[in-house]
N, C-alpha and C. Protein backbone atom coordinates (compact mmCIF):
# COMPACT_ATOMS: atom_id res chain seq x y z
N UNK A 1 24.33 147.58 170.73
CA UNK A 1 23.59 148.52 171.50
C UNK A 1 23.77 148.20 172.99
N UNK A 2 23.89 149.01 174.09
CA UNK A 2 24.13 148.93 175.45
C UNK A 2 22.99 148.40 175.83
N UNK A 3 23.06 147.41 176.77
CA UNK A 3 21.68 147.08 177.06
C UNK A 3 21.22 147.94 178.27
N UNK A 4 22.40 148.97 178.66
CA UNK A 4 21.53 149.75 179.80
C UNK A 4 20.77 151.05 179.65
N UNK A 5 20.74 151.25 178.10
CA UNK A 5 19.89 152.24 177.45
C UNK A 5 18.50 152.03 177.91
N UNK A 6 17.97 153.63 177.99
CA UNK A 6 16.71 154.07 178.54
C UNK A 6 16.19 154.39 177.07
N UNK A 7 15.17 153.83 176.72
CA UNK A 7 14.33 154.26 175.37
C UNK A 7 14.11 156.33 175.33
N UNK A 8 13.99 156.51 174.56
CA UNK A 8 13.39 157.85 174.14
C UNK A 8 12.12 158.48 175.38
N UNK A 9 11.06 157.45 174.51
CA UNK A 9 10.00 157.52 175.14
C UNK A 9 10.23 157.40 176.88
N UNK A 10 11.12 156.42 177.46
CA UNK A 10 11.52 156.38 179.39
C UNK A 10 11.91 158.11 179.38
N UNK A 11 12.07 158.58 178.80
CA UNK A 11 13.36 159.77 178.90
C UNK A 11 12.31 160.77 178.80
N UNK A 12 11.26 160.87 177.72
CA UNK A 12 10.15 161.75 177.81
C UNK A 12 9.32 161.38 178.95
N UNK A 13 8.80 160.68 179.13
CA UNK A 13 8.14 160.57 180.22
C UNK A 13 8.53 161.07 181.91
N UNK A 14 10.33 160.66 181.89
CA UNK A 14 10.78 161.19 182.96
C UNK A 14 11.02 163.00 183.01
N UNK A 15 11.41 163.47 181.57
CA UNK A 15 11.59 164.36 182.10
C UNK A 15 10.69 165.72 181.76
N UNK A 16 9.17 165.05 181.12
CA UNK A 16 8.65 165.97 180.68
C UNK A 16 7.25 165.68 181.17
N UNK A 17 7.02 164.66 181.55
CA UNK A 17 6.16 164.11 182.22
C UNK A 17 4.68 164.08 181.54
N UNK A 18 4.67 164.03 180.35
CA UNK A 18 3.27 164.56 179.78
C UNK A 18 1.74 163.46 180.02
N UNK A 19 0.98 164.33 179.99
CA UNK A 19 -0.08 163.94 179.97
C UNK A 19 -1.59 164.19 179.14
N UNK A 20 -2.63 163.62 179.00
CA UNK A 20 -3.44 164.19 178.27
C UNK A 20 -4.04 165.58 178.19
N UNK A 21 -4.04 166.63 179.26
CA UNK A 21 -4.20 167.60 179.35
C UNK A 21 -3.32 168.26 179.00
N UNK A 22 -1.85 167.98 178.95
CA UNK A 22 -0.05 168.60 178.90
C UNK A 22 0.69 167.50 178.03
N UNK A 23 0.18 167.11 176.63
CA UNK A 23 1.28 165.99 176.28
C UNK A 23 2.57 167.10 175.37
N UNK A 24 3.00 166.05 175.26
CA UNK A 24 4.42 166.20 174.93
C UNK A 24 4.49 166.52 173.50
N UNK A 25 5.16 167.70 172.59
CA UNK A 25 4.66 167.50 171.07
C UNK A 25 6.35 167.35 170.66
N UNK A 26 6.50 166.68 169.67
CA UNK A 26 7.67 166.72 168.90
C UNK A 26 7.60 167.70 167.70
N UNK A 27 9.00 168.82 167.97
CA UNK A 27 8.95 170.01 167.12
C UNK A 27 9.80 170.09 166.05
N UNK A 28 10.80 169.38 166.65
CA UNK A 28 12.03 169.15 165.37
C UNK A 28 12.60 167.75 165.44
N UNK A 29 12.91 167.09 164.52
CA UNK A 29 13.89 165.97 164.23
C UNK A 29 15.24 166.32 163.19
N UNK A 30 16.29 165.86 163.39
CA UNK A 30 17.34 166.42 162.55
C UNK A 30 18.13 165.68 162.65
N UNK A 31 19.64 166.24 161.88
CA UNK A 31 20.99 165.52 162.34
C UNK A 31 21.80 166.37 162.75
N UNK A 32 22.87 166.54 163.60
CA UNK A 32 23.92 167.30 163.77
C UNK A 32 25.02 167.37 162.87
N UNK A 33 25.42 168.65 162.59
CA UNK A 33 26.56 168.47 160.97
C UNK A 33 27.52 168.25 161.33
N UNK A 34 28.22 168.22 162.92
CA UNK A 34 29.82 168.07 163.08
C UNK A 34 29.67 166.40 163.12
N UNK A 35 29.08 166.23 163.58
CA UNK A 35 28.94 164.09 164.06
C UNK A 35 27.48 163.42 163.38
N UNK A 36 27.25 164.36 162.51
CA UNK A 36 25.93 163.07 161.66
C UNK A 36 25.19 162.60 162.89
N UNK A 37 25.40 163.02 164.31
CA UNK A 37 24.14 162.17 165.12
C UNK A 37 23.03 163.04 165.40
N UNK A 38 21.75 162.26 165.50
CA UNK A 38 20.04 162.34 165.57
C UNK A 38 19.74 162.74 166.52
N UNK A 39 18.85 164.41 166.64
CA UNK A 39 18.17 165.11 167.47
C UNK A 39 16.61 164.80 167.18
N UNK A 40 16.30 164.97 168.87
CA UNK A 40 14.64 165.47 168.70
C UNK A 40 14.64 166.44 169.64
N UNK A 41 13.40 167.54 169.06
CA UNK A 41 13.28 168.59 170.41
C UNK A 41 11.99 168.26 170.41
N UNK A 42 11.86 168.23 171.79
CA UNK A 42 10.05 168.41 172.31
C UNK A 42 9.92 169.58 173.37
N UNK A 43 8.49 169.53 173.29
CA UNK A 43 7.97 171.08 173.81
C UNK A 43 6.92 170.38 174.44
N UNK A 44 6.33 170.68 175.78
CA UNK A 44 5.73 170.55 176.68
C UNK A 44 5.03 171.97 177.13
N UNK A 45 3.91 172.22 177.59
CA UNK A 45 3.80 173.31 178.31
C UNK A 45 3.68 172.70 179.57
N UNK A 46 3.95 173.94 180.59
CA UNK A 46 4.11 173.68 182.20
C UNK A 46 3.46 174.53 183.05
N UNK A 47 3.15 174.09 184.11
CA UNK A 47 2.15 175.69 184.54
C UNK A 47 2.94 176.94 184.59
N UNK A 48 4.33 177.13 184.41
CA UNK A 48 5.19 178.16 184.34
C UNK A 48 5.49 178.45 183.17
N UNK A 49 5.45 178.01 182.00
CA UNK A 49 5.30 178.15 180.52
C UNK A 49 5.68 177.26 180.23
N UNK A 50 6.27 177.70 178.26
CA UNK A 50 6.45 176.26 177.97
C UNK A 50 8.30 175.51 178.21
N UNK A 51 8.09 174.30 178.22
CA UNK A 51 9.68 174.10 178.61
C UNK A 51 9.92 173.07 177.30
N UNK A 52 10.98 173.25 176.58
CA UNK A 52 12.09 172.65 175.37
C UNK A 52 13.14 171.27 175.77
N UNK A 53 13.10 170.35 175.40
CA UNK A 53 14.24 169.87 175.81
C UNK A 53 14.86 169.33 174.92
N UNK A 54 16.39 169.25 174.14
CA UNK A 54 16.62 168.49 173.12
C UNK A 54 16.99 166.94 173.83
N UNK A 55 16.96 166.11 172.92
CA UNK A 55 17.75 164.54 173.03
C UNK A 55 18.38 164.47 172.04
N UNK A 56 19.58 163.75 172.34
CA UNK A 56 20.63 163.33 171.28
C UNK A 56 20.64 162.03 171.34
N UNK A 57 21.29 161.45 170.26
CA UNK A 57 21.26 160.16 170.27
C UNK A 57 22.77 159.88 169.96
N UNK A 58 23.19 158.82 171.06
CA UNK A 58 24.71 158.40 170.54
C UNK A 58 25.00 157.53 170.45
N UNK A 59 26.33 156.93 169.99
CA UNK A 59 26.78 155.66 169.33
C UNK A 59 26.50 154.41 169.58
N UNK A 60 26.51 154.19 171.17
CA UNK A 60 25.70 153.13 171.66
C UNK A 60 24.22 153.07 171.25
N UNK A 61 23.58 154.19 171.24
CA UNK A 61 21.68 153.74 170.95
C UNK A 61 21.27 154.62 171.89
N UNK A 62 21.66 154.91 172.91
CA UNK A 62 20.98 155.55 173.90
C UNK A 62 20.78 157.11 173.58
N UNK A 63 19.63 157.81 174.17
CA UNK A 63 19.20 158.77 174.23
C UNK A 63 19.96 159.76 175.52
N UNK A 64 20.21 160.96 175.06
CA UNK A 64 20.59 161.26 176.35
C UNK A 64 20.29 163.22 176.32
N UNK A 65 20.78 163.80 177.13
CA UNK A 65 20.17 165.72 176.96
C UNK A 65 21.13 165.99 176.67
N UNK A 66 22.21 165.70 176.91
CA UNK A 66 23.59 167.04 176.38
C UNK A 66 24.17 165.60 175.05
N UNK A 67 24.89 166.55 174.02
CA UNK A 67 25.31 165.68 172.60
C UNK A 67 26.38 165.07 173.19
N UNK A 68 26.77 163.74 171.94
CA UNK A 68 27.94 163.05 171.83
C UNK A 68 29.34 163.79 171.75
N UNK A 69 29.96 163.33 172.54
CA UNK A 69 31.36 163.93 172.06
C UNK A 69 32.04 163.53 171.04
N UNK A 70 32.50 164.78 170.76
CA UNK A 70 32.97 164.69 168.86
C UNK A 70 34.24 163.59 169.16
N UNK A 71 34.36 162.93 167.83
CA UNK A 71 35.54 161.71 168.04
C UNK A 71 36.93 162.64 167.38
N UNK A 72 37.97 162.74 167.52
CA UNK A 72 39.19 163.44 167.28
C UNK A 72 39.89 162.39 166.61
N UNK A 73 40.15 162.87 165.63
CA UNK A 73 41.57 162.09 164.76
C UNK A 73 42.48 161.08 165.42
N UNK A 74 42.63 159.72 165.24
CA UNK A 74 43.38 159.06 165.89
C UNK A 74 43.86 158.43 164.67
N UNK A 75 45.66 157.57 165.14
CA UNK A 75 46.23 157.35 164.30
C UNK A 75 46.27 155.60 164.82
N UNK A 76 46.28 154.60 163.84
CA UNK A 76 45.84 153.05 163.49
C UNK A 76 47.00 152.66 163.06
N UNK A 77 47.82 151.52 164.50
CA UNK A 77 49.30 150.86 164.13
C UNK A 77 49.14 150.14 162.80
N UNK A 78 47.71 149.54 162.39
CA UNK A 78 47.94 148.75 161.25
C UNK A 78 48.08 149.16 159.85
N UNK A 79 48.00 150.25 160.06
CA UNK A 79 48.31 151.17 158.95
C UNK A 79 49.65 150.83 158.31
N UNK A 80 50.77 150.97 159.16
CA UNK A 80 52.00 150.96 159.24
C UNK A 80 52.97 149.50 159.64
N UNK A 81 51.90 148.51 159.36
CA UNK A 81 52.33 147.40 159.74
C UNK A 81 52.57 146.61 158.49
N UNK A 82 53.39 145.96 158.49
CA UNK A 82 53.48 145.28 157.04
C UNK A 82 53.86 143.95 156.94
């Protein structure tokens, strides 16, 4: 795991800012079907309505807003090594 990962929770707090009057609710948890990696969406209301944000989670551990990039077929010299 990277040790310069920001927890979940650093990431809600920064970007949704909730509080007891406005907390933060978690609406969905899932997986993504192209890369098997772990979503959460939370929902906040704001004095302008309500605002959504997903997190993804990627290979290192860290949480982040836009997904992992898909890994592409690569080919392994040891395959062919004998």
């Amino acid at each position: 795991m990277n040790g310069n990962c920001i927890s979940l929770r650093a990431l809600v707090d920064k970007w949704l800012a909730p509080s007891q009057s406005r907390p933060a609710r978690v609406t969905c948890v899932g997986r993504l079907i192209a890369t098997h990696g772990r979503y959460v969406r939370l929902e906040s209301c704001t004095s302008t309505g309500s605002l959504t944000i997903v997190f993804f989670r990627h290979d290192d551990g860290s949480w982040c807003v836009f997904p992992p990039a898909r890994t592409s077929p690569a080919m392994c010299s040891r395959l062919f090594a004998q």
